[in-house]
Each structure stands twice: as C-alpha cells, then as structure tokens.
Protein backbone atom coordinates (compact mmCIF):
# COMPACT_ATOMS: atom_id res chain seq x y z
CA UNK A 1 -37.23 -64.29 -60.28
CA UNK A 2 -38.31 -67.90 -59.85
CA UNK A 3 -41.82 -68.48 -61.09
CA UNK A 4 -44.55 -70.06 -59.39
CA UNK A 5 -43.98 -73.49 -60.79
CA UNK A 6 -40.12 -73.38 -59.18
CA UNK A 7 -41.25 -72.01 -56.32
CA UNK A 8 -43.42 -74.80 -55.81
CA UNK A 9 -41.30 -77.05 -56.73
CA UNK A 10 -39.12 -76.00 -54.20
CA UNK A 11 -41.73 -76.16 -51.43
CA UNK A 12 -42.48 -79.53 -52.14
CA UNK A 13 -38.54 -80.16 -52.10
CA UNK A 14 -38.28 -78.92 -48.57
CA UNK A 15 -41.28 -80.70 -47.21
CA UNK A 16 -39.99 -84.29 -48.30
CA UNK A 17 -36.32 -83.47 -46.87
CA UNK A 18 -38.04 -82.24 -43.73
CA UNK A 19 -40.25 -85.56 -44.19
CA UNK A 20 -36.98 -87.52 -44.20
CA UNK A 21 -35.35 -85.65 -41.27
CA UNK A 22 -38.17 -86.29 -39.41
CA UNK A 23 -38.23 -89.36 -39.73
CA UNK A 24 -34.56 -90.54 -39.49
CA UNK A 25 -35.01 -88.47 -35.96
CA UNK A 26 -38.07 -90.80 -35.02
CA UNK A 27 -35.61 -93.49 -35.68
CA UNK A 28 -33.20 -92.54 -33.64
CA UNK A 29 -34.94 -92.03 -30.33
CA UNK A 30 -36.87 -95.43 -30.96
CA UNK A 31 -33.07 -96.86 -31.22
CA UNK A 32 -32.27 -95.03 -28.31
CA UNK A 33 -34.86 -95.97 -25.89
CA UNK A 34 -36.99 -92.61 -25.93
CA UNK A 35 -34.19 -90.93 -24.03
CA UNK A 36 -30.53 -90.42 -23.84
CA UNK A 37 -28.33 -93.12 -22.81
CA UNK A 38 -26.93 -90.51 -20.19
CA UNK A 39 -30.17 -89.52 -18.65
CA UNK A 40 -31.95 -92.94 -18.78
CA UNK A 41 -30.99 -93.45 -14.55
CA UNK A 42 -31.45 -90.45 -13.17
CA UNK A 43 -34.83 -89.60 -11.65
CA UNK A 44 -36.66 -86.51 -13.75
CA UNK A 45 -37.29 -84.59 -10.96
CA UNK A 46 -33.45 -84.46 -10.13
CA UNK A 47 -33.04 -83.85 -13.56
CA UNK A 48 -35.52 -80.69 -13.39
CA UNK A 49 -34.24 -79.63 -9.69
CA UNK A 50 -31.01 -79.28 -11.29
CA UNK A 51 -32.05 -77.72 -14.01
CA UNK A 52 -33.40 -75.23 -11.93
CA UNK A 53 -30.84 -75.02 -9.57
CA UNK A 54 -28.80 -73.77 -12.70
CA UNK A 55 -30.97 -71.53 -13.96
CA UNK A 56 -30.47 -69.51 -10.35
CA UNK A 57 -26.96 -69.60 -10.45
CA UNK A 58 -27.00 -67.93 -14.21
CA UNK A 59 -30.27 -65.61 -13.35
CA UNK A 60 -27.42 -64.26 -10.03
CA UNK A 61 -24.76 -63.82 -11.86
CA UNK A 62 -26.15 -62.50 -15.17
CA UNK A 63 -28.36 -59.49 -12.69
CA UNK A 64 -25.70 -58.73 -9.89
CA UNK A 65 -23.15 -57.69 -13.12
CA UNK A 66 -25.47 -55.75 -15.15
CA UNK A 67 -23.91 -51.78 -15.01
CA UNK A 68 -26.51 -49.10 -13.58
CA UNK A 69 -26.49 -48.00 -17.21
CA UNK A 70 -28.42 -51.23 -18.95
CA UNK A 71 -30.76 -51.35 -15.99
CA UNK A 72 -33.81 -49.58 -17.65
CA UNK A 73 -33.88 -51.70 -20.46
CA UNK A 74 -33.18 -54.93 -18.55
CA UNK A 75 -36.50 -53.84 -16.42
CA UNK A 76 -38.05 -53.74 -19.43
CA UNK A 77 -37.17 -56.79 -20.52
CA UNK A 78 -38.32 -58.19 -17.54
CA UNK A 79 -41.19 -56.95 -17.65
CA UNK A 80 -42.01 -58.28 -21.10
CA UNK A 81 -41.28 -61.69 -19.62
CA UNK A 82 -43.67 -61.14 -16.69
CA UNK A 83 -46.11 -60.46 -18.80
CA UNK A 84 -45.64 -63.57 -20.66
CA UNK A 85 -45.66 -65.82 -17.23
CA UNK A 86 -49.20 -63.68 -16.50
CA UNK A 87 -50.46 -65.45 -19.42
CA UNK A 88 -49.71 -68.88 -18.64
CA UNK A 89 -51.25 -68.16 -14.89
CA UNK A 90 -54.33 -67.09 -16.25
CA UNK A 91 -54.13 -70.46 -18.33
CA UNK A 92 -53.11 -72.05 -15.29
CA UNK A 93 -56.00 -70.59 -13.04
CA UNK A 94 -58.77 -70.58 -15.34
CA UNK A 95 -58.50 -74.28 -16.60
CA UNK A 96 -61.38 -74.87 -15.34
CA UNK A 97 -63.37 -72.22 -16.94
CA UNK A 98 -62.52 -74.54 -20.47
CA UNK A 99 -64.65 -77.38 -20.44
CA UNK A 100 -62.48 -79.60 -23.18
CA UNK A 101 -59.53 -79.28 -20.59
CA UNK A 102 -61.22 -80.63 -17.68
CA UNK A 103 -60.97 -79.64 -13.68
CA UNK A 104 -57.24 -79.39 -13.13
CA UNK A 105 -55.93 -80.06 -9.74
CA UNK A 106 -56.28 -77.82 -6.70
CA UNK A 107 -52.19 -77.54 -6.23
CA UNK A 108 -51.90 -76.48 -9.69
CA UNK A 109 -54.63 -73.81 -9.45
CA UNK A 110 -53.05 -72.59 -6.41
CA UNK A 111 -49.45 -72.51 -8.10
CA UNK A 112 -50.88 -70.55 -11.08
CA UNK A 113 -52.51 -67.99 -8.63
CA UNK A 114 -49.19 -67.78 -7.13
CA UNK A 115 -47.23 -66.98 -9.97
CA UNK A 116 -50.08 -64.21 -11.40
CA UNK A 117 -49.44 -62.53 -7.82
CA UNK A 118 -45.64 -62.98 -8.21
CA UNK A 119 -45.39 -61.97 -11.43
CA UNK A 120 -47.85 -58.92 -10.99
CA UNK A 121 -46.07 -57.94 -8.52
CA UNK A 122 -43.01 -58.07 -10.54
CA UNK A 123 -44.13 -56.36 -13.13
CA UNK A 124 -45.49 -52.95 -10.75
CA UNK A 125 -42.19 -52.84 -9.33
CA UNK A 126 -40.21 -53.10 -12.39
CA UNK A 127 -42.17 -50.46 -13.73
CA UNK A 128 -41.63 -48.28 -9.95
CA UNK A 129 -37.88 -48.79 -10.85
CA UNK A 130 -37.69 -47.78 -14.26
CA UNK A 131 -39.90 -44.28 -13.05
CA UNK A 132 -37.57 -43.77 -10.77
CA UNK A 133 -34.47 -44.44 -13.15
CA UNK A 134 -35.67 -41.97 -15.22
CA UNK A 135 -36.36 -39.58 -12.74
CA UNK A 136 -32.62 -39.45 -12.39
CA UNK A 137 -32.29 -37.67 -15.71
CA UNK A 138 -35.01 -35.04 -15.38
CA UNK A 139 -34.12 -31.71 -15.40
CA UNK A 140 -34.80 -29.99 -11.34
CA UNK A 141 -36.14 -27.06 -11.17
C-alpha cells in the first residue's frame, strides 16, 4: 500500500500532466481558429438544426424497435430523463426569481414553461404505461 507521501506524489503527477494536456489543447484550437477547419462555413444554427434533425432519426428508430419486453424499463428510463429536463425548466422559468442571473427573455421563459408542461406530461403518461404494463402480469381473479 502506497503511503501518503506516494500518493501525493502521484496527485501532484497527474495534475501537471493534466496541466500540460490542457494546455497543448488551448494551443491547438488557438492554431485552429477556435473551431474546426470543417465547420468554420457553415452557419451554427444549420449546424444545430442538423444536429437535431439526427437526433430524431436515431430517437425513431432506436423506440419503434424496442421488443414489448424492454418497454417497462425503457419508460423508466424515460422517465428519469424527464425528470432531468423538469429541472432545467424550472431553471429556465424561474431565472428571474435569481437576482445574479438577471431578467431572461420572454421567449425563453415561455420555452422553459413549455418544456415543464411537455415533459410533465411525459412523465404521467410514462408512468400510465408502465401501470398498465404491469397490469398485464397480475394474477385475475
């Protein structure tokens, strides 16, 4: 067992390689112009669009081949996600209610209300369809 001294010494190792990574990263973007030499033309919100546009075409195809058998636990995972976007539309809402963050803008409020409604929503169905999954296996009678 490495004693206290090592172990130290070993911290300190990591933090100046980590220093050094960091830095030979910082280096490189400055060299490459803050972005990539692919992406410097195109416009970020076509970037983002397509990003999106992407993510759909997984999200379909990852949900419509799931077997009846993995769909509890998928609702649960999607739940746990939900939950996560309720967070940040709380945070998105209630920006205003922190003083150090300012007044955000009306469209962004309004966005964050209508992902907390989306996402609630989401969430009380999800848990509708895992009841009623279960259900299945019950015992009548």
């Amino acid at each position: 067992m490495a004693t206290p001294v090592e172990l130290l010494k070993q911290a300190q190792d990591a933090r100046d390689a980590a220093n050094l990574a960091l830095a030979k990263a910082e280096a490189a973007l400055a060299a490459a112009g803050g972005v990539g030499a692919a992406a410097a033309g195109i416009d970020p919100i076509v970037f983002q669009l397509a990003i999106f546009a992407l993510a759909v075409a997984v999200g379909y195809y990852v949900v419509w081949s799931v077997t009846p058998a993995l769909h509890t636990p998928l609702m649960s995972v999607t739940n746990a996600i939900s939950s996560v976007i309720v967070v940040g539309a709380l945070l998105a809402v209630g920006v205003s209610a922190a003083p150090e963050m300012g007044n955000g803008p009306l469209w962004a409020k309004a966005m964050g209300f209508l992902a907390l409604i989306l996402a609630a929503v989401n969430i009380f169905g999800g848990f509708l369809v895992t009841e009623r999954m279960l259900a299945m296996y019950k015992k009548k009678g």
